[in-house]
PDB file of N, CA and C in Angstrom:
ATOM      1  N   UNK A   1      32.340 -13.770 -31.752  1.00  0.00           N
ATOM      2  CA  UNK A   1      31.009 -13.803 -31.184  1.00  0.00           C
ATOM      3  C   UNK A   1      30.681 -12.486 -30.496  1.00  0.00           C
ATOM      4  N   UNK A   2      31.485 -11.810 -29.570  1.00  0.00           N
ATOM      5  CA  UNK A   2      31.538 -10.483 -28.904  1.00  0.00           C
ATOM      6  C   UNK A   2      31.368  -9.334 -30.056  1.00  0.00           C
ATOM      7  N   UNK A   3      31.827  -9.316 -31.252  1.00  0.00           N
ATOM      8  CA  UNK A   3      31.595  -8.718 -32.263  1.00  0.00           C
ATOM      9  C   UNK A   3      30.025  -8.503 -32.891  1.00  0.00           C
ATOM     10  N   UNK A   4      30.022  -9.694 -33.082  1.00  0.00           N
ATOM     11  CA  UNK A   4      28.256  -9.482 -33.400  1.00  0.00           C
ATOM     12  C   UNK A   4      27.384  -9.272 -32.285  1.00  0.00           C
ATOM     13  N   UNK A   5      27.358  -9.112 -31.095  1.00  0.00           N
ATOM     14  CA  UNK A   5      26.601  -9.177 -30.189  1.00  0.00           C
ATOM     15  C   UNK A   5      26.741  -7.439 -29.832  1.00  0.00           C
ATOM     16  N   UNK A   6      27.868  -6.836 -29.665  1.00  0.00           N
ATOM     17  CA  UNK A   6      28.191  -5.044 -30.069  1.00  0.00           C
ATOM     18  C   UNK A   6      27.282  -4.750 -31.082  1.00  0.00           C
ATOM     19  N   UNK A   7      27.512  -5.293 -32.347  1.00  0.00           N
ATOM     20  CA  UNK A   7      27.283  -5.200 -34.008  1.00  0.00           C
ATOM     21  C   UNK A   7      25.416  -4.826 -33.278  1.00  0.00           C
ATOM     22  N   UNK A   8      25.139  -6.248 -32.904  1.00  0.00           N
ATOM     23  CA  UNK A   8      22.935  -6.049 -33.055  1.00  0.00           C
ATOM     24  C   UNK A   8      22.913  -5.081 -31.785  1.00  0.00           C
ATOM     25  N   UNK A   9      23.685  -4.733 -30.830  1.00  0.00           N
ATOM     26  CA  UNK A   9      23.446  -4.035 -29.706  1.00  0.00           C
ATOM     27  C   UNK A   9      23.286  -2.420 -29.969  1.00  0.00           C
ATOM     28  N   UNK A  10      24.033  -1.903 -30.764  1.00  0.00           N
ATOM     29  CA  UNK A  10      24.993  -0.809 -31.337  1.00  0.00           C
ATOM     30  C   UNK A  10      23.184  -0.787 -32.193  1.00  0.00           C
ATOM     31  N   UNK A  11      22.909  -1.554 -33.288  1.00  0.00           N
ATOM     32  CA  UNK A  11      21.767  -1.351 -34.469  1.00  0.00           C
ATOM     33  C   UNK A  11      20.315  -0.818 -33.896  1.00  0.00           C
ATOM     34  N   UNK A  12      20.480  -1.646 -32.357  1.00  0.00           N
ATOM     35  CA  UNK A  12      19.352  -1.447 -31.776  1.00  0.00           C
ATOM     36  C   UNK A  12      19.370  -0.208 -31.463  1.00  0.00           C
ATOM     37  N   UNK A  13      20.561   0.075 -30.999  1.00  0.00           N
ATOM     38  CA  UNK A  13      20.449   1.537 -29.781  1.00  0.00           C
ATOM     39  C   UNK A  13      20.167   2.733 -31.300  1.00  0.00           C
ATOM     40  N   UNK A  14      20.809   2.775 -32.560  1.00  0.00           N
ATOM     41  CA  UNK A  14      20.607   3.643 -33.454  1.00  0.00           C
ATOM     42  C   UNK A  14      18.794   3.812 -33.785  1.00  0.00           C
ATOM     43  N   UNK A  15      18.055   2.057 -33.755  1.00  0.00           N
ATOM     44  CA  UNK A  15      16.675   2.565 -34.405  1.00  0.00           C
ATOM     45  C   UNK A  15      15.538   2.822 -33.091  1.00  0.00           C
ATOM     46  N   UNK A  16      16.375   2.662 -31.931  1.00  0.00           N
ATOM     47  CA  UNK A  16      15.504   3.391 -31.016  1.00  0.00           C
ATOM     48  C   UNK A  16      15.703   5.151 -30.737  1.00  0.00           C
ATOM     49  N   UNK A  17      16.655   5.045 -31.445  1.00  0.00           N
ATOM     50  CA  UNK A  17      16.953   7.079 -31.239  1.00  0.00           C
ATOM     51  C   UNK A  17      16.250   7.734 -32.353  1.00  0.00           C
ATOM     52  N   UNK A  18      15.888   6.493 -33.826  1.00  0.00           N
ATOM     53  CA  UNK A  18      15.103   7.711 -34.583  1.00  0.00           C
ATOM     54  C   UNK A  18      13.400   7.825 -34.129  1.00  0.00           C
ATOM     55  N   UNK A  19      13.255   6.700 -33.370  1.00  0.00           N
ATOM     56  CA  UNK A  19      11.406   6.531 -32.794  1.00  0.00           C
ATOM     57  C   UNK A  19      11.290   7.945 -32.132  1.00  0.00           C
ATOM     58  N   UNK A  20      12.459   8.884 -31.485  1.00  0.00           N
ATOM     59  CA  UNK A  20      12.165   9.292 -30.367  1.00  0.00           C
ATOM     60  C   UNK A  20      12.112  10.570 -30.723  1.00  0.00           C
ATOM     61  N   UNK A  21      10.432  11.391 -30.665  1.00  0.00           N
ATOM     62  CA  UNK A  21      10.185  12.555 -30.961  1.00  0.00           C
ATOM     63  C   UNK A  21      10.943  13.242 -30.098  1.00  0.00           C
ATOM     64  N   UNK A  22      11.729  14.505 -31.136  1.00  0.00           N
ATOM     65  CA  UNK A  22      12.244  15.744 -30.353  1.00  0.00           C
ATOM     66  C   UNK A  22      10.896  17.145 -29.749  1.00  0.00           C
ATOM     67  N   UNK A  23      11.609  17.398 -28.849  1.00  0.00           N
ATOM     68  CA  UNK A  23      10.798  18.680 -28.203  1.00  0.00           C
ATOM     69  C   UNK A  23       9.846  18.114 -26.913  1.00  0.00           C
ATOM     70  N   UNK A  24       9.593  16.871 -26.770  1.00  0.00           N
ATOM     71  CA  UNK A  24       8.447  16.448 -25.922  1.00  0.00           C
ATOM     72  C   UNK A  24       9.149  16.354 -24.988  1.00  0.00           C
ATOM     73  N   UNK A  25      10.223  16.062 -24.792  1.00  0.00           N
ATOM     74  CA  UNK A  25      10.513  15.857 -23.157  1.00  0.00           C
ATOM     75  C   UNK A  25      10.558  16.878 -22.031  1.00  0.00           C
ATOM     76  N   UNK A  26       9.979  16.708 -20.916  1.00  0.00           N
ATOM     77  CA  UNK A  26      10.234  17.111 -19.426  1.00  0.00           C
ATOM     78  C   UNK A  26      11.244  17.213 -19.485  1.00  0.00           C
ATOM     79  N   UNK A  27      11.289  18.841 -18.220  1.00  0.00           N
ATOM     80  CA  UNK A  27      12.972  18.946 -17.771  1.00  0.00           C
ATOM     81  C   UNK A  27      13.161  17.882 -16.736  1.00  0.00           C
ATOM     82  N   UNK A  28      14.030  17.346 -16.089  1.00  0.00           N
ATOM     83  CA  UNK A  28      14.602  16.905 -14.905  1.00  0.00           C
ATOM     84  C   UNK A  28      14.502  17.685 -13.656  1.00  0.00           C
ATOM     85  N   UNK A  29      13.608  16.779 -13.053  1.00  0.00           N
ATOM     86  CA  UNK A  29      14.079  17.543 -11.622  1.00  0.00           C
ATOM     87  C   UNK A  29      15.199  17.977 -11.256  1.00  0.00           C
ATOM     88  N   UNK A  30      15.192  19.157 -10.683  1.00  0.00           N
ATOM     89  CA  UNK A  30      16.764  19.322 -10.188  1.00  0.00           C
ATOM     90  C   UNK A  30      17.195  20.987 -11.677  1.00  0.00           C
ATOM     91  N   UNK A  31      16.298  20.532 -12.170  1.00  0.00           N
ATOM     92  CA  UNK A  31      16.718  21.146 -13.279  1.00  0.00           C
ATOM     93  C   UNK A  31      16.015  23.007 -12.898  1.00  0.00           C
ATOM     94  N   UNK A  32      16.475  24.089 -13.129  1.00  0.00           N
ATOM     95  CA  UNK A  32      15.769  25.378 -12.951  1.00  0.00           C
ATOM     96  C   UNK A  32      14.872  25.702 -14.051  1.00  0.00           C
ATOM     97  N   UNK A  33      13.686  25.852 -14.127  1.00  0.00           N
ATOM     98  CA  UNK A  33      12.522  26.222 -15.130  1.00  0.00           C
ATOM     99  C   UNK A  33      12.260  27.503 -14.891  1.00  0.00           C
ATOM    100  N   UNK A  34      12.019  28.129 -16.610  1.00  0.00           N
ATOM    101  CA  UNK A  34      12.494  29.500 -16.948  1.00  0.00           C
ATOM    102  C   UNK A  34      11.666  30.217 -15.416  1.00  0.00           C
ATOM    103  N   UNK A  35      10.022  29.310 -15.001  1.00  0.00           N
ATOM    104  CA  UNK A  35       9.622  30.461 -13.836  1.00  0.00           C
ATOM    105  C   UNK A  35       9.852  29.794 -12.624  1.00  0.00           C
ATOM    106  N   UNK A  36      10.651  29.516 -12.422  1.00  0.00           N
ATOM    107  CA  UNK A  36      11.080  28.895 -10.612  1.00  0.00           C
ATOM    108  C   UNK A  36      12.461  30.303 -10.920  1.00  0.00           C
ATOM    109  N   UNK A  37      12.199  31.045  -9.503  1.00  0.00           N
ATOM    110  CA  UNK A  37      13.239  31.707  -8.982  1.00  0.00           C
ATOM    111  C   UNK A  37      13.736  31.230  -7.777  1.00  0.00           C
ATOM    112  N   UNK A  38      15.361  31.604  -8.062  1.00  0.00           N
ATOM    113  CA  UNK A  38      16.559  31.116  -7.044  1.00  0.00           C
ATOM    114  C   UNK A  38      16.823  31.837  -6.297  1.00  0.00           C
ATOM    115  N   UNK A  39      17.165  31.625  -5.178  1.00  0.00           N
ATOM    116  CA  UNK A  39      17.932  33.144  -4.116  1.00  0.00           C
ATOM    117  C   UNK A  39      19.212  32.354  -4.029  1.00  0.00           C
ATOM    118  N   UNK A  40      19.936  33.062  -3.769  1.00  0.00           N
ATOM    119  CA  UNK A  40      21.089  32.774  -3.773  1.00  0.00           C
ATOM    120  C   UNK A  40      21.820  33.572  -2.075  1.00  0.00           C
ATOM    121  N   UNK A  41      22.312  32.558  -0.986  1.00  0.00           N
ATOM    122  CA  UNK A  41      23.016  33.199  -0.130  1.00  0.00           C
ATOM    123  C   UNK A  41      24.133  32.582   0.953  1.00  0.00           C
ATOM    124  N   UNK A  42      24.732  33.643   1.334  1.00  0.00           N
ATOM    125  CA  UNK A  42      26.395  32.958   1.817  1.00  0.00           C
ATOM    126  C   UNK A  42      26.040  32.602   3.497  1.00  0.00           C
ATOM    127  N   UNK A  43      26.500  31.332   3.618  1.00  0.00           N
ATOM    128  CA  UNK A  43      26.255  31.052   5.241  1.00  0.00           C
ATOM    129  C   UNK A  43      26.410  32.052   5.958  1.00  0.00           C
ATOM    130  N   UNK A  44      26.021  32.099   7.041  1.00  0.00           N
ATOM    131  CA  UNK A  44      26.581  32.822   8.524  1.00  0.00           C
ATOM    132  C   UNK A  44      28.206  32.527   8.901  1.00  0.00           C
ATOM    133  N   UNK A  45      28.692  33.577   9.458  1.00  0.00           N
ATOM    134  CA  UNK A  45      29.932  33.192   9.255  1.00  0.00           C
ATOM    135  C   UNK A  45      29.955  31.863  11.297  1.00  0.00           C
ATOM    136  N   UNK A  46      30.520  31.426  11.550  1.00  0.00           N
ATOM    137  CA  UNK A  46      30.456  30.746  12.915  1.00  0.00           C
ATOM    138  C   UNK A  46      29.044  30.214  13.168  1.00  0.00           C
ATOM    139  N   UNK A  47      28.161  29.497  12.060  1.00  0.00           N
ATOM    140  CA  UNK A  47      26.681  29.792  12.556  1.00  0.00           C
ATOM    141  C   UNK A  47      26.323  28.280  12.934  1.00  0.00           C
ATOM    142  N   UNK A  48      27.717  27.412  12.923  1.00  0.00           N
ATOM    143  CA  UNK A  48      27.602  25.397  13.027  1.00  0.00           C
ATOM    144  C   UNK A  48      26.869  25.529  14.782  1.00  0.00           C
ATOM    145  N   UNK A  49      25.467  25.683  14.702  1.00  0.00           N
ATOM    146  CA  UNK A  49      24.921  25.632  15.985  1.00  0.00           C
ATOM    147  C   UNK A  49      24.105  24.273  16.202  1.00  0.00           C
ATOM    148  N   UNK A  50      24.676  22.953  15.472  1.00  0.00           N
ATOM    149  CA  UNK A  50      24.684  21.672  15.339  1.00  0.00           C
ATOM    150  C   UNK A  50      23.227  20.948  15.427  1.00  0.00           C
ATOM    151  N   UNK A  51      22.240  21.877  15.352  1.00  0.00           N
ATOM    152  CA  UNK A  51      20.615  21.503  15.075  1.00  0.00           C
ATOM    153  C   UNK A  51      20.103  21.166  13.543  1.00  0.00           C
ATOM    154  N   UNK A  52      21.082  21.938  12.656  1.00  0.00           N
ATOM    155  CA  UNK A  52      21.399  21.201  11.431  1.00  0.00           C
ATOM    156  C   UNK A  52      20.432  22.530  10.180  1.00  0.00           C
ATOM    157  N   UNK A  53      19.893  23.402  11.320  1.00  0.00           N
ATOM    158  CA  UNK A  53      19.440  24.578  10.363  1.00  0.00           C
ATOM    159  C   UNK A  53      20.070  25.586   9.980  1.00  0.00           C
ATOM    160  N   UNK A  54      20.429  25.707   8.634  1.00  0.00           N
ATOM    161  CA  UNK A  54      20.836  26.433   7.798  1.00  0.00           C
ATOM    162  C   UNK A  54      20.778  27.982   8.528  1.00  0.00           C
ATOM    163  N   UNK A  55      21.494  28.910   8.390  1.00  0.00           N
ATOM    164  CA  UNK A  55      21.889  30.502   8.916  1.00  0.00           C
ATOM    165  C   UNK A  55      22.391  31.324   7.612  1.00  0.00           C
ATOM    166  N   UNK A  56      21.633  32.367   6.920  1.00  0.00           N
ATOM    167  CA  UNK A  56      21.715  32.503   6.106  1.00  0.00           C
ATOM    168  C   UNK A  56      22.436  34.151   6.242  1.00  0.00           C
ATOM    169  N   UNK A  57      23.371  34.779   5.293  1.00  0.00           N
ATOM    170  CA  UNK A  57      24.023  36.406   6.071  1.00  0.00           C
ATOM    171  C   UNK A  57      23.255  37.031   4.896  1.00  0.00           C
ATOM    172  N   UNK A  58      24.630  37.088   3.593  1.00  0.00           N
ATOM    173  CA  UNK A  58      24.489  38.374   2.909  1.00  0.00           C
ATOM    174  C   UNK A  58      23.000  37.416   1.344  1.00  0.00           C
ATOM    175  N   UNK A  59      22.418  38.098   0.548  1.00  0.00           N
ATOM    176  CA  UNK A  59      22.233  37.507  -0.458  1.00  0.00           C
ATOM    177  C   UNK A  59      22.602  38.274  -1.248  1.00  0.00           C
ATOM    178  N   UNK A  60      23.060  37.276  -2.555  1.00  0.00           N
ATOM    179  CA  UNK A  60      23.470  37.761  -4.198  1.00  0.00           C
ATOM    180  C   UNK A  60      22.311  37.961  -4.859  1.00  0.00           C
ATOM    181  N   UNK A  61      22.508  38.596  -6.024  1.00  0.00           N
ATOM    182  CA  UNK A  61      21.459  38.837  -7.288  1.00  0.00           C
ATOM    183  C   UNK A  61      21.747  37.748  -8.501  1.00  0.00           C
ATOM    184  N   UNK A  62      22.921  37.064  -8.157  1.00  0.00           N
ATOM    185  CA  UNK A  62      23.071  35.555  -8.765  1.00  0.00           C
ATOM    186  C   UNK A  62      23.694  34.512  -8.462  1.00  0.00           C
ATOM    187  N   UNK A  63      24.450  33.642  -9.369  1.00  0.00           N
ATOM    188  CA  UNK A  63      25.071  31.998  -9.015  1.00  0.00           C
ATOM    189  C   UNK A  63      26.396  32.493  -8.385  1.00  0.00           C
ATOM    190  N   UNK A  64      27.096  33.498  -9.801  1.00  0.00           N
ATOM    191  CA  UNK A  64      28.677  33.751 -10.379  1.00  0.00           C
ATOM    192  C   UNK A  64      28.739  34.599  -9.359  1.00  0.00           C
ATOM    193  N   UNK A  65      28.359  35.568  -7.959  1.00  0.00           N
ATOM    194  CA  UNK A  65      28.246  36.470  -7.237  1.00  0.00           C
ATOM    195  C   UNK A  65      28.706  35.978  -6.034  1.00  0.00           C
ATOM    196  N   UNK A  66      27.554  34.481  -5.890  1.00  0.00           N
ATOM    197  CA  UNK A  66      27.304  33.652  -4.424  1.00  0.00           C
ATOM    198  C   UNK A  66      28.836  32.952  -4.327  1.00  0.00           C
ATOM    199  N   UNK A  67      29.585  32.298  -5.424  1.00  0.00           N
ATOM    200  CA  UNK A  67      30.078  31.298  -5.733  1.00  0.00           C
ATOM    201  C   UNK A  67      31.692  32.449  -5.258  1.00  0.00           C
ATOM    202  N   UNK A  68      31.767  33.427  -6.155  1.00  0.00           N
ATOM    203  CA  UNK A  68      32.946  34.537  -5.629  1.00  0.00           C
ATOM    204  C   UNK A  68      33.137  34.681  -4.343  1.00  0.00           C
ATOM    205  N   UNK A  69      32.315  34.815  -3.734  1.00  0.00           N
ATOM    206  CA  UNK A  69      31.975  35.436  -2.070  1.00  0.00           C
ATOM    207  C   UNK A  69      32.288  34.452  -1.572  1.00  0.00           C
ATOM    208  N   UNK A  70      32.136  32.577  -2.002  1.00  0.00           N
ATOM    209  CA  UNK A  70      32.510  31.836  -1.379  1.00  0.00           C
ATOM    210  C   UNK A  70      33.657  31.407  -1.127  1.00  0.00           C
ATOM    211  N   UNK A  71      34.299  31.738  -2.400  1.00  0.00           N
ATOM    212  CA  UNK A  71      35.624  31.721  -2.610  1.00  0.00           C
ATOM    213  C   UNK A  71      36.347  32.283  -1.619  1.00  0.00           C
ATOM    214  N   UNK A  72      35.635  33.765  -1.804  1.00  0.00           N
ATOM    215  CA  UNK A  72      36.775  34.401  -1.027  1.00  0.00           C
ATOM    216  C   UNK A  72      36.894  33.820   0.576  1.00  0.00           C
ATOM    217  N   UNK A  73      35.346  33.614   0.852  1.00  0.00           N
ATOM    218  CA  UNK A  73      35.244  33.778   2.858  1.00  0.00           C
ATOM    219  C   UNK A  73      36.012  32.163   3.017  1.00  0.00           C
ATOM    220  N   UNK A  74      35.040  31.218   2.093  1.00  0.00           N
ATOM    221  CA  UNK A  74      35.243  30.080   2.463  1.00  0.00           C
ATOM    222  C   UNK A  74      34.269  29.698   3.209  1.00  0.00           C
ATOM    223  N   UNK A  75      33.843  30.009   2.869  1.00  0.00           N
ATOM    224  CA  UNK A  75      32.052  29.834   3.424  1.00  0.00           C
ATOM    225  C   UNK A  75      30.615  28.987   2.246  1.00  0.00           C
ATOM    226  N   UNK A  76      30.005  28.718   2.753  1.00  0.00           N
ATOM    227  CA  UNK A  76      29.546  27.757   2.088  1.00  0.00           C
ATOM    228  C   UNK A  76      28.286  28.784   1.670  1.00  0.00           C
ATOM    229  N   UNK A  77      27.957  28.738   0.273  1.00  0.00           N
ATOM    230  CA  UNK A  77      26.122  29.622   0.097  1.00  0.00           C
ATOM    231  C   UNK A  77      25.426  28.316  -0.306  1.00  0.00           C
ATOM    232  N   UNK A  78      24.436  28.665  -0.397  1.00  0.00           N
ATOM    233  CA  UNK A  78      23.004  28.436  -0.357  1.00  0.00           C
ATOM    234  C   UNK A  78      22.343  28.577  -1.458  1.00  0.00           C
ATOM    235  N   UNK A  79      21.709  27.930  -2.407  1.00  0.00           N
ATOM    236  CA  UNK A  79      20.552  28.052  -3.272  1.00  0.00           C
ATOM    237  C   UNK A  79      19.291  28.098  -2.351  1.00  0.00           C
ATOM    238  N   UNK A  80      18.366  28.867  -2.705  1.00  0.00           N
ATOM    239  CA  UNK A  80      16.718  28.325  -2.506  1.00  0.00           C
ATOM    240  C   UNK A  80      15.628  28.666  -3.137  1.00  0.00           C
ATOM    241  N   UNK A  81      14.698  27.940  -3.516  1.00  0.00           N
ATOM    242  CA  UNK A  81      13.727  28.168  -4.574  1.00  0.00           C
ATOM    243  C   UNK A  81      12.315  27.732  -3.540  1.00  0.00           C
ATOM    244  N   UNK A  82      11.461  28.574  -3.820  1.00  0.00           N
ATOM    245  CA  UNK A  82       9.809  28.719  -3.353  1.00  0.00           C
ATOM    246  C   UNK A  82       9.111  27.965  -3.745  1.00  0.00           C
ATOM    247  N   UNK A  83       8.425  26.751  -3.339  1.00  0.00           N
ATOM    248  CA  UNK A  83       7.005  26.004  -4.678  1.00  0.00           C
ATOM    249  C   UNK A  83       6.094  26.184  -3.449  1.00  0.00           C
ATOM    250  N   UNK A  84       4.994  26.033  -4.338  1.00  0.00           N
ATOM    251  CA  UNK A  84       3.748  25.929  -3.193  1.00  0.00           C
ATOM    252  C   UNK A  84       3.278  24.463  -4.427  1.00  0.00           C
ATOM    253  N   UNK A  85       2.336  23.943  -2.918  1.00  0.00           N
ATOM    254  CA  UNK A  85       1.812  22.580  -3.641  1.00  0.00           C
ATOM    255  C   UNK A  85       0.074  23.180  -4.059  1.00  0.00           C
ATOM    256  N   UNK A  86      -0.055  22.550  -5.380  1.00  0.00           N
ATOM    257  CA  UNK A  86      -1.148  22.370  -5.972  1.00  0.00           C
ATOM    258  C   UNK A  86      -1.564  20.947  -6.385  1.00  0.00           C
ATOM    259  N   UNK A  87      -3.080  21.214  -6.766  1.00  0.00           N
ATOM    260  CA  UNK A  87      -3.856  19.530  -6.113  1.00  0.00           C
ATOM    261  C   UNK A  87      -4.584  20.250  -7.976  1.00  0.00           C
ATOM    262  N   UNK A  88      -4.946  18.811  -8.573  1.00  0.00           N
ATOM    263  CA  UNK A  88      -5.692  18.756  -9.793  1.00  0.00           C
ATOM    264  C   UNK A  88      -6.288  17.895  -9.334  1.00  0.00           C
ATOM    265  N   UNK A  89      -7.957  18.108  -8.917  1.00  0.00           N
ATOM    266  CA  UNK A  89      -8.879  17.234  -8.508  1.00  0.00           C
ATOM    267  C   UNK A  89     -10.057  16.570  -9.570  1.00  0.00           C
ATOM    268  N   UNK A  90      -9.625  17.472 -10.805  1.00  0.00           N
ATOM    269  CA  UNK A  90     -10.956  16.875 -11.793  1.00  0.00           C
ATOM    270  C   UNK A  90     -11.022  15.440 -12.312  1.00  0.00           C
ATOM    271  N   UNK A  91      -9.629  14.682 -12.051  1.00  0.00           N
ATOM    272  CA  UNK A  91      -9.994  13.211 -12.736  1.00  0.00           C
ATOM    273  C   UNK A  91     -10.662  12.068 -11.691  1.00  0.00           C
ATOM    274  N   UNK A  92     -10.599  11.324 -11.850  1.00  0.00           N
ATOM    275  CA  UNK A  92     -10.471  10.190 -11.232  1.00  0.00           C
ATOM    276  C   UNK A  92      -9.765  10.195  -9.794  1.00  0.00           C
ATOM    277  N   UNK A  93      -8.573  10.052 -10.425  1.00  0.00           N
ATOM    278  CA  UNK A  93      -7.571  10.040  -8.894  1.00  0.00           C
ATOM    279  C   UNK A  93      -7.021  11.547  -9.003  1.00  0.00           C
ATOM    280  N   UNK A  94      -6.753  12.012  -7.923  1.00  0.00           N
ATOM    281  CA  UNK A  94      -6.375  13.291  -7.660  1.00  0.00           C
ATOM    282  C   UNK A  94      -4.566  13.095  -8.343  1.00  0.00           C
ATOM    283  N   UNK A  95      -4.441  14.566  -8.633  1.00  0.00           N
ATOM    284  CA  UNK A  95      -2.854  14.699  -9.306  1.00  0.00           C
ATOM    285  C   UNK A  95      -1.887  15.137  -8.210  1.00  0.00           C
ATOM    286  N   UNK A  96      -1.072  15.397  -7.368  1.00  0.00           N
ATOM    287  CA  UNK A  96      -0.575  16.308  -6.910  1.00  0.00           C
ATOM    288  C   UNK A  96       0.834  16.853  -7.183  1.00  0.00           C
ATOM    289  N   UNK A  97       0.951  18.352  -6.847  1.00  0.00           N
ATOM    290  CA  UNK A  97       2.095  19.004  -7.865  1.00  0.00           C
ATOM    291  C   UNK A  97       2.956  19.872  -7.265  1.00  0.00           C
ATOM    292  N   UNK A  98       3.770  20.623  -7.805  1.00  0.00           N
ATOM    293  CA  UNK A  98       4.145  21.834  -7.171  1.00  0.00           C
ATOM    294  C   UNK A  98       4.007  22.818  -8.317  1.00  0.00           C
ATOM    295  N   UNK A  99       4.304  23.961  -7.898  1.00  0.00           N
ATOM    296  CA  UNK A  99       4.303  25.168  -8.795  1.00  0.00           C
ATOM    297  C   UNK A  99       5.050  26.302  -8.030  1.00  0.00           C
ATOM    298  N   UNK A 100       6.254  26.851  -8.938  1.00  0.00           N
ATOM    299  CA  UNK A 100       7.131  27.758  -8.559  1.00  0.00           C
ATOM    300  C   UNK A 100       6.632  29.091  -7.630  1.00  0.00           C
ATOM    301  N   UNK A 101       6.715  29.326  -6.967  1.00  0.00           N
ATOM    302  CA  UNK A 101       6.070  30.663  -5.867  1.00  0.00           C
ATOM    303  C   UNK A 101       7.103  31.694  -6.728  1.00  0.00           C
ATOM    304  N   UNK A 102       6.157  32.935  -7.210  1.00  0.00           N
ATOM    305  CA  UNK A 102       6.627  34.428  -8.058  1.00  0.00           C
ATOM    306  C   UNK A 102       7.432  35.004  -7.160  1.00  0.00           C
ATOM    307  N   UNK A 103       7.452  34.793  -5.868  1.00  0.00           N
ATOM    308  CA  UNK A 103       7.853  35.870  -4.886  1.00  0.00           C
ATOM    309  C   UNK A 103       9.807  36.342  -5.081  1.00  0.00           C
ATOM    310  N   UNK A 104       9.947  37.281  -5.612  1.00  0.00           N
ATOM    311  CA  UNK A 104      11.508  37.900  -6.257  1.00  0.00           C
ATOM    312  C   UNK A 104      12.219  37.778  -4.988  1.00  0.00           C
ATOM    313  N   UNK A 105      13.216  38.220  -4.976  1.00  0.00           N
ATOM    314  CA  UNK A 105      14.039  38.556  -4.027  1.00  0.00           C
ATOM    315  C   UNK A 105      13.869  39.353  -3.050  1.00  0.00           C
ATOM    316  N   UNK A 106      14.827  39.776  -1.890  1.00  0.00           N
ATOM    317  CA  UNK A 106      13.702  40.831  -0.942  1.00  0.00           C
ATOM    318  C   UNK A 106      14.964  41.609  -0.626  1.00  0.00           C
ATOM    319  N   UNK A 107      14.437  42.729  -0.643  1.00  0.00           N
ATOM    320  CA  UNK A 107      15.769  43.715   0.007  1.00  0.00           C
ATOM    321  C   UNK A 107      15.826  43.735   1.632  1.00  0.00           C
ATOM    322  N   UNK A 108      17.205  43.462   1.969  1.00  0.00           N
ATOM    323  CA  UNK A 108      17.664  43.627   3.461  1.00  0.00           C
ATOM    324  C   UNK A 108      18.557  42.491   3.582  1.00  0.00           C
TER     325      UNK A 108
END
């Protein structure tokens, strides 16, 4: 009985994967889109000043840079990415969104 019940379970899951157009899907949140930029940077070294805000020292020019540096200090880095919120007011009910902020990296 456990056999056939795999058997129609298994048939189903195959003719719902050919319904399903490729290319249409959304990334995942969480996910980096080609225009959202990352900064990348290594804690403060002693900076646990227990208010729970982040202290940011040196920054990298990438992931494989931040992640070395952490290694070495033992220190924890930091991702952070910019959105500003945008509003689409032409329908009915209003949309609301974000959209990646251009602003690059900053020297100092």
């Amino acid at each position: 009985m456990a056999a056939g019940v795999s058997e129609a379970a298994g048939e189903g899951k195959a003719a719902q994967a050919t319904h399903t157009p490729r290319g249409t899907r959304k990334p995942r949140t969480g996910q980096v889109s080609e225009e959202e930029v990352q900064r990348f940077f290594l804690a403060k070294a002693g900076a646990n000043n227990g208010n729970g805000v982040p202290e940011f020292s040196k920054e990298f020019p990438g992931e494989p840079e931040a992640i070395v540096e952490s290694l070495k200090t033992g220190l924890s880095y930091f991702v952070v990415s910019e959105w500003r919120g945008v509003a689409d007011l032409s329908g009915r009910k209003p949309q609301l969104g974000r959209e990646a902020a251009r602003s690059g990296p900053r020297a100092g």
